[in-house]
Protein backbone atom coordinates (compact mmCIF):
# COMPACT_ATOMS: atom_id res chain seq x y z
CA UNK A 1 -27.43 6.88 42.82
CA UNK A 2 -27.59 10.57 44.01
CA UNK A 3 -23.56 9.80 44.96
CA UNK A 4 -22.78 9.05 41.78
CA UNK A 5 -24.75 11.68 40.22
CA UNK A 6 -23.07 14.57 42.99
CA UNK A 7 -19.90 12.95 42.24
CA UNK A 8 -20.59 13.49 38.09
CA UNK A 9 -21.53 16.89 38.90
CA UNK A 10 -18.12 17.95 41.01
CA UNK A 11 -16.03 16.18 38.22
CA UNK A 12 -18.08 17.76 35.45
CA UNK A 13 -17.15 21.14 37.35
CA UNK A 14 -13.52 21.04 37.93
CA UNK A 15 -13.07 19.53 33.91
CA UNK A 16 -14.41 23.04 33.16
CA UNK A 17 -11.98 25.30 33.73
CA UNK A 18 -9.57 22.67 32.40
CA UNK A 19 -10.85 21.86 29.19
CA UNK A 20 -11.89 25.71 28.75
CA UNK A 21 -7.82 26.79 29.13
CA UNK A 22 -6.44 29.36 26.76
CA UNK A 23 -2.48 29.39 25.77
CA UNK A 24 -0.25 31.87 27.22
CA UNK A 25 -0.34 35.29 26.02
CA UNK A 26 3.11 35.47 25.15
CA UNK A 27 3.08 32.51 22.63
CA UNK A 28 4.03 32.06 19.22
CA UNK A 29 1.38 32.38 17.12
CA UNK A 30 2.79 31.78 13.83
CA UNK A 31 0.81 28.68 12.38
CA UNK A 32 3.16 28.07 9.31
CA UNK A 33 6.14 27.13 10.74
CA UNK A 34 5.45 23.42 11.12
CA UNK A 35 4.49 21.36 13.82
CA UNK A 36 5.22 22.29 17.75
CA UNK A 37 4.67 20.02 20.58
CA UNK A 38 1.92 21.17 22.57
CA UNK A 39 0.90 24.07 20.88
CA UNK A 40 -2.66 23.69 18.79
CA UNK A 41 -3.83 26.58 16.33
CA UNK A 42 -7.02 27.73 18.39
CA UNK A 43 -9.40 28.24 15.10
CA UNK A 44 -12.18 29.96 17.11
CA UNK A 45 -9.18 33.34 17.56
CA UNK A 46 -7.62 32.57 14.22
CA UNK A 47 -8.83 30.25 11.84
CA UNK A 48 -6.31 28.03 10.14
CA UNK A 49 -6.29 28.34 6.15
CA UNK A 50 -6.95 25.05 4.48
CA UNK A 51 -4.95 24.48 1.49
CA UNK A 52 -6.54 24.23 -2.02
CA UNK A 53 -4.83 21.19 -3.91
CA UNK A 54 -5.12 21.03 -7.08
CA UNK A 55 -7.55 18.16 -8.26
CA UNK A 56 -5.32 15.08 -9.77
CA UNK A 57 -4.38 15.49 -13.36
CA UNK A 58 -6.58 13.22 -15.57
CA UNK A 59 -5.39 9.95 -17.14
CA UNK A 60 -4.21 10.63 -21.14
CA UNK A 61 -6.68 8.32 -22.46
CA UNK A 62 -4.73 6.21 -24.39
CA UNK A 63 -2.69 5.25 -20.66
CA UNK A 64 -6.63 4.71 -19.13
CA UNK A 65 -7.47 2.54 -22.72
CA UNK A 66 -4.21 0.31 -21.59
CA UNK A 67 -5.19 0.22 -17.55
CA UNK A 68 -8.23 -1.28 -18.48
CA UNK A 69 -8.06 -3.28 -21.86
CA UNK A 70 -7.30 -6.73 -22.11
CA UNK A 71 -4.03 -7.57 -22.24
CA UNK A 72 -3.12 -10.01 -25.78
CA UNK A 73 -2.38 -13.34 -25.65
CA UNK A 74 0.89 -12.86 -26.23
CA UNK A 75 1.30 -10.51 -23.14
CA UNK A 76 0.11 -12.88 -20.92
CA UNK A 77 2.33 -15.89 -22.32
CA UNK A 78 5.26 -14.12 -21.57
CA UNK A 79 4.22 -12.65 -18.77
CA UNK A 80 3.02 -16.19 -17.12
CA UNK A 81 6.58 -17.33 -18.35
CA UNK A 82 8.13 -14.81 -15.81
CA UNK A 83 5.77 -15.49 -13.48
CA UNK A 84 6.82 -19.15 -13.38
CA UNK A 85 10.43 -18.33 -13.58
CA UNK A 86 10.30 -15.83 -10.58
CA UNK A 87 8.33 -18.48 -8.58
CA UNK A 88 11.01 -20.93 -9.41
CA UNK A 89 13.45 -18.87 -8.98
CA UNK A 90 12.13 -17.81 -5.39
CA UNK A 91 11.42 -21.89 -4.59
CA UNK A 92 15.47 -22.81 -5.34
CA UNK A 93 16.60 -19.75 -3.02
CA UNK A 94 18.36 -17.62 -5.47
CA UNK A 95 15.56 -14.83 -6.96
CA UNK A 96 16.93 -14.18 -10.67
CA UNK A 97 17.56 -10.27 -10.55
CA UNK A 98 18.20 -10.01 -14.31
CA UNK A 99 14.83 -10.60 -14.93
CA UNK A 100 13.69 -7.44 -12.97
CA UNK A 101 14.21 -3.74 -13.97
CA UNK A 102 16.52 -2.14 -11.81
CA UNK A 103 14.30 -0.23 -9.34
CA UNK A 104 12.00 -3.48 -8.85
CA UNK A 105 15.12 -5.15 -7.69
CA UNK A 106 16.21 -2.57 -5.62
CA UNK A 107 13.43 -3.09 -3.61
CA UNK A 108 13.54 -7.14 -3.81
CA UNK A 109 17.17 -7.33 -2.14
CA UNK A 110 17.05 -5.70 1.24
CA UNK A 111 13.54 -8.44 1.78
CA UNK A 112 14.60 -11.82 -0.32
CA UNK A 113 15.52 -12.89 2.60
CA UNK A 114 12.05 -12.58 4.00
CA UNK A 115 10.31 -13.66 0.40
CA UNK A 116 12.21 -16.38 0.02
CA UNK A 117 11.59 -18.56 2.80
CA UNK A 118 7.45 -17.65 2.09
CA UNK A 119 7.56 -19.05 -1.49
CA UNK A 120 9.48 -22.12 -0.57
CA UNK A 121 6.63 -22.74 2.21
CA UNK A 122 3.63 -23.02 -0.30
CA UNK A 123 5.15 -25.59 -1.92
CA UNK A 124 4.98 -27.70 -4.28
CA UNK A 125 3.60 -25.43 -7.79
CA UNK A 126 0.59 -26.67 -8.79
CA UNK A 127 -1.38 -24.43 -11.56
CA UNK A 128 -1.18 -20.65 -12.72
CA UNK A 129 -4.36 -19.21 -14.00
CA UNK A 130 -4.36 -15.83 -15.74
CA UNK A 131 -7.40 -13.85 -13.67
CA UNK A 132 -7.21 -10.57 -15.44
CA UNK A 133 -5.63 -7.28 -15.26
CA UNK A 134 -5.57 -5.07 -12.12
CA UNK A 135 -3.81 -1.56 -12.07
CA UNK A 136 -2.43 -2.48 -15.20
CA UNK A 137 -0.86 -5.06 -15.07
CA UNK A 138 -1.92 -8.91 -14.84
CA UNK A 139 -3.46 -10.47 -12.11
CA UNK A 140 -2.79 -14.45 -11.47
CA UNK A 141 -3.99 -17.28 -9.14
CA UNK A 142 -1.65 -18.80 -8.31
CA UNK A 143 -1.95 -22.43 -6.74
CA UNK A 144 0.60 -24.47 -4.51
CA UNK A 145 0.50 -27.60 -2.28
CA UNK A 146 -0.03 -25.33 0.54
CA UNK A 147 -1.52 -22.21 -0.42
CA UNK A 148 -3.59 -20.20 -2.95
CA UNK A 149 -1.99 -17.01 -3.81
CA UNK A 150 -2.62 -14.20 -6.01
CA UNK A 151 0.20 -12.64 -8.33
CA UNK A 152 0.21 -9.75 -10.00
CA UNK A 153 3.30 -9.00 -12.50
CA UNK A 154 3.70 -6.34 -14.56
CA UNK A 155 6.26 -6.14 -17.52
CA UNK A 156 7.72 -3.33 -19.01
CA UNK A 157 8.99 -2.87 -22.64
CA UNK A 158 11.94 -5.26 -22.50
CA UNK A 159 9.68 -7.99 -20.79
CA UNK A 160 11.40 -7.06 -17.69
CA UNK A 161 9.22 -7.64 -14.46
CA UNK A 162 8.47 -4.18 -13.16
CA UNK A 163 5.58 -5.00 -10.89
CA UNK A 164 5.88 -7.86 -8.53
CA UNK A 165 3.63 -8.64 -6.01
CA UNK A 166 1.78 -11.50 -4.05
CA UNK A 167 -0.74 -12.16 -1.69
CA UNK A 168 -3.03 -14.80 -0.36
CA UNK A 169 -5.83 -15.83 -2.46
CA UNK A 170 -9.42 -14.42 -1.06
CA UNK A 171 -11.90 -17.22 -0.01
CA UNK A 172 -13.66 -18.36 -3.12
């Protein structure tokens, strides 16, 4: 015990004069120019500023009325109906691209070849259940042979799908 506790001591002392090191005196100092390997702003010499940001700009309240009210009936037809489309779509190999605004299909190319393969493993399409809305636009369950997902899709004006997205189901 008194070994480890003179061995503690000797390492305690030499990590001193390490830890307690001060950069060169001939150093740049200038903190604003971005990012430098090696070099840390010491605050205790020259505090760094912290910037003020600006607090987030507050919701117009008719977009927060339409992120949180229920969605109509006939939203959420047409909105399952593209849901079911996609998912068939996705199940025969060939994801319909005309049904998606441009930028949402941007994004689908470069990983179909990824998504696809997923959909066709769940299987067999079993029910779609309309859950709600979430982030403004409407949240699905979505069940298969082989899987429970969740889907939420999002249309825009046109009844494009603008928001696609899918994920396992959480335990019930």
């Amino acid at each position: 015990m008194k070994t480890l506790i003179a061995t503690t001591a000797v390492l305690m002392a030499l990590a001193g004069p390490v830890l307690a090191q001060t950069p060169p005196q001939d150093a740049v100092r200038n903190l604003n120019t971005g990012v430098s390997a090696g070099t840390l702003p010491n605050s205790f010499d020259a505090p760094v500023a912290t910037p003020v940001r600006a607090a987030p700009a507050p919701l117009p309240a008719a977009a927060e009325a339409a992120q949180s009210a229920p969605s109509s009936p006939a939203v959420i037809a047409a909105t399952e109906v593209a849901l079911k489309a996609t998912i068939a779509a996705g199940q025969s190999g060939t994801l319909n691209y005309a049904e998606m605004t441009d930028d949402l299909a941007t994004q689908v190319r470069p990983r179909a070849a990824t998504l696809t393969p997923i959909i066709q493993g769940f299987g067999a399409l079993k029910s779609v259940e309309h859950r709600g809305r979430e982030n403004g636009a409407e949240l699905f369950l979505v069940t298969f042979d082989k899987a429970v997902t969740q889907w939420i899709v999002g249309l825009n004006a046109q009844n494009k799908i603008a928001v696609l997205l899918f994920r396992p189901a959480p335990a019930a």
